[in-house]
C-alpha atoms as a PDB file:
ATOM      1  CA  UNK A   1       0.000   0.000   0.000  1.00  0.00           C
ATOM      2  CA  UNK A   2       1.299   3.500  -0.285  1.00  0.00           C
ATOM      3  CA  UNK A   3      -0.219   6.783  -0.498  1.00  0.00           C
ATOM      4  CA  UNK A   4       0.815  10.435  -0.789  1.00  0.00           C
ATOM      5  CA  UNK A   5       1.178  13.176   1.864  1.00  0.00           C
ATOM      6  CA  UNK A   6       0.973  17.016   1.569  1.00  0.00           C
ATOM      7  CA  UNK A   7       3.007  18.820   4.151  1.00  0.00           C
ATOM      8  CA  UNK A   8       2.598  21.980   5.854  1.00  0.00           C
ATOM      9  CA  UNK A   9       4.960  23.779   3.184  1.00  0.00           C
ATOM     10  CA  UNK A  10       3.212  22.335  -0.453  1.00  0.00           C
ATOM     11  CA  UNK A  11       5.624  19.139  -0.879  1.00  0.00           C
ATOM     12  CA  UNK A  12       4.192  16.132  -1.819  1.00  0.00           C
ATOM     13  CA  UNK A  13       5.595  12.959   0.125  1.00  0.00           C
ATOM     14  CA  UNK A  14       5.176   9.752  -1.398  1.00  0.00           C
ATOM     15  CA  UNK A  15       4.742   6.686   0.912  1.00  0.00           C
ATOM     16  CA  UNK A  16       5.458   2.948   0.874  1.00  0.00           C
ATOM     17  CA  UNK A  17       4.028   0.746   3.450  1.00  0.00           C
ATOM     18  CA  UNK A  18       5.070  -2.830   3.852  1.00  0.00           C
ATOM     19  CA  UNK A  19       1.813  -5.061   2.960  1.00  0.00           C
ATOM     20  CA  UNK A  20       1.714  -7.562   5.747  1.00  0.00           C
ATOM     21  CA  UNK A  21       2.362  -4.647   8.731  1.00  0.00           C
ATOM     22  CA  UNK A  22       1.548  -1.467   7.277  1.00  0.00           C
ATOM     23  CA  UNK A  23       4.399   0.169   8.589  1.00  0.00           C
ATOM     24  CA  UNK A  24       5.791   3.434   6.342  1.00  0.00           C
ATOM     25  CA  UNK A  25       9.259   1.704   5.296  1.00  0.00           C
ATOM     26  CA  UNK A  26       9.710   4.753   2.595  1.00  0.00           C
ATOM     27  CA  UNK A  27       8.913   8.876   2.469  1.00  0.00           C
ATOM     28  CA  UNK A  28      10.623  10.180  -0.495  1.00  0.00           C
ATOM     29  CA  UNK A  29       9.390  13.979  -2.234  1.00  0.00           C
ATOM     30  CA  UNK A  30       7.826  13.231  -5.315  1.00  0.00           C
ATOM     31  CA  UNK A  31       6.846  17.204  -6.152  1.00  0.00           C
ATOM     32  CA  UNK A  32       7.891  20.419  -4.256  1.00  0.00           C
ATOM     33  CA  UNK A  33       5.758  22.802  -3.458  1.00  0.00           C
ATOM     34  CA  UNK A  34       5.717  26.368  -5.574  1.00  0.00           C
ATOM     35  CA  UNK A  35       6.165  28.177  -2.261  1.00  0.00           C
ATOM     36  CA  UNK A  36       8.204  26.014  -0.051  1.00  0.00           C
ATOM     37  CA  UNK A  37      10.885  27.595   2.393  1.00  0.00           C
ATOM     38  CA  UNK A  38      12.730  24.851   3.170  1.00  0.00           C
ATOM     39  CA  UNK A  39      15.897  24.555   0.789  1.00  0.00           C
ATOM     40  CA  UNK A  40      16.212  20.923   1.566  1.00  0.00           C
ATOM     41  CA  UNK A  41      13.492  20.240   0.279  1.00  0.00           C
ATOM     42  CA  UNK A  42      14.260  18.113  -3.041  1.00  0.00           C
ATOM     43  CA  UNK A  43      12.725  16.186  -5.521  1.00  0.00           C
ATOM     44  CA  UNK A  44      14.028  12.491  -4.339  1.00  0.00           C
ATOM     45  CA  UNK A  45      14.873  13.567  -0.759  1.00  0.00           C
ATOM     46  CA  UNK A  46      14.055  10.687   1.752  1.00  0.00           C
ATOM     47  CA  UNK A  47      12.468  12.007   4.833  1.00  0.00           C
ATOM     48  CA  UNK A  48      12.274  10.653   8.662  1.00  0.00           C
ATOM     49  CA  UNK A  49       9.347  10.314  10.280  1.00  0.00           C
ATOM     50  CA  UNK A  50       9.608  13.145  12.183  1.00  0.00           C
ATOM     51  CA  UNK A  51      10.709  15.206   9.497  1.00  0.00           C
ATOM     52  CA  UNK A  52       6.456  14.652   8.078  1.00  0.00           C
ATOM     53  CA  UNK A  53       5.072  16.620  11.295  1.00  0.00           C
ATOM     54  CA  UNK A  54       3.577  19.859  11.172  1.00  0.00           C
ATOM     55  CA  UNK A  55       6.053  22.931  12.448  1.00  0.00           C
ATOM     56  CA  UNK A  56       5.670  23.595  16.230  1.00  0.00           C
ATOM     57  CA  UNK A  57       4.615  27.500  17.012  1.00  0.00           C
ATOM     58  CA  UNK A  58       6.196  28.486  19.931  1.00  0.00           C
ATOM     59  CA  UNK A  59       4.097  29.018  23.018  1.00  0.00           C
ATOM     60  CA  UNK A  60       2.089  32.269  23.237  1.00  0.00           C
ATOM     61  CA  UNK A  61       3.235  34.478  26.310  1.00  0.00           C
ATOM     62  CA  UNK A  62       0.546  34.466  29.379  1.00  0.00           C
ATOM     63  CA  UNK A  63       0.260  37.859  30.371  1.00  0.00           C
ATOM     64  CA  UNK A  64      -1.641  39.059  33.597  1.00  0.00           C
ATOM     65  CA  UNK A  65      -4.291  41.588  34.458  1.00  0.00           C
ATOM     66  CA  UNK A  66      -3.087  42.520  37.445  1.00  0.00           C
ATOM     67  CA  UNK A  67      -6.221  44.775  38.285  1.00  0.00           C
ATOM     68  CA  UNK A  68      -8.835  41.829  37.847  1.00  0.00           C
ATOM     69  CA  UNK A  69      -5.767  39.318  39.014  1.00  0.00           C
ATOM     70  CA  UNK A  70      -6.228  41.280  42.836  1.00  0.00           C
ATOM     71  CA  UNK A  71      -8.754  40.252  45.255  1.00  0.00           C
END
């Protein structure tokens, strides 16, 4: 079985799953997207598994009302 992927950035990931397990053996880019930032990002480039997840946003900063904060 395989299947394709689109990431976060317009690639397209092509994967290969083993038939008996299922379990993604191969992630190779098969097209790049028009407006991807990432310069690794090549036609034939294998990717790990962790390289398919979304990019993290950093935390947003808590900030306090102090006025309603008081009791």
């Amino acid at each position: 079985m395989s299947y394709n992927l689109l990431l976060d950035c317009g690639c397209t990931v092509y994967v290969a799953c083993h038939p008996q397990t299922n379990e993604a053996h191969t992630r190779v880019i098969e097209f790049r997207g028009a407006r991807c930032a990432v310069r690794r990002h090549e036609v034939g480039l294998k990717l790990y598994v962790w390289e398919l997840l979304p990019e993290r946003t950093p935390p947003r900063p808590v900030t306090l009302d102090w006025d309603s904060a008081a009791m």
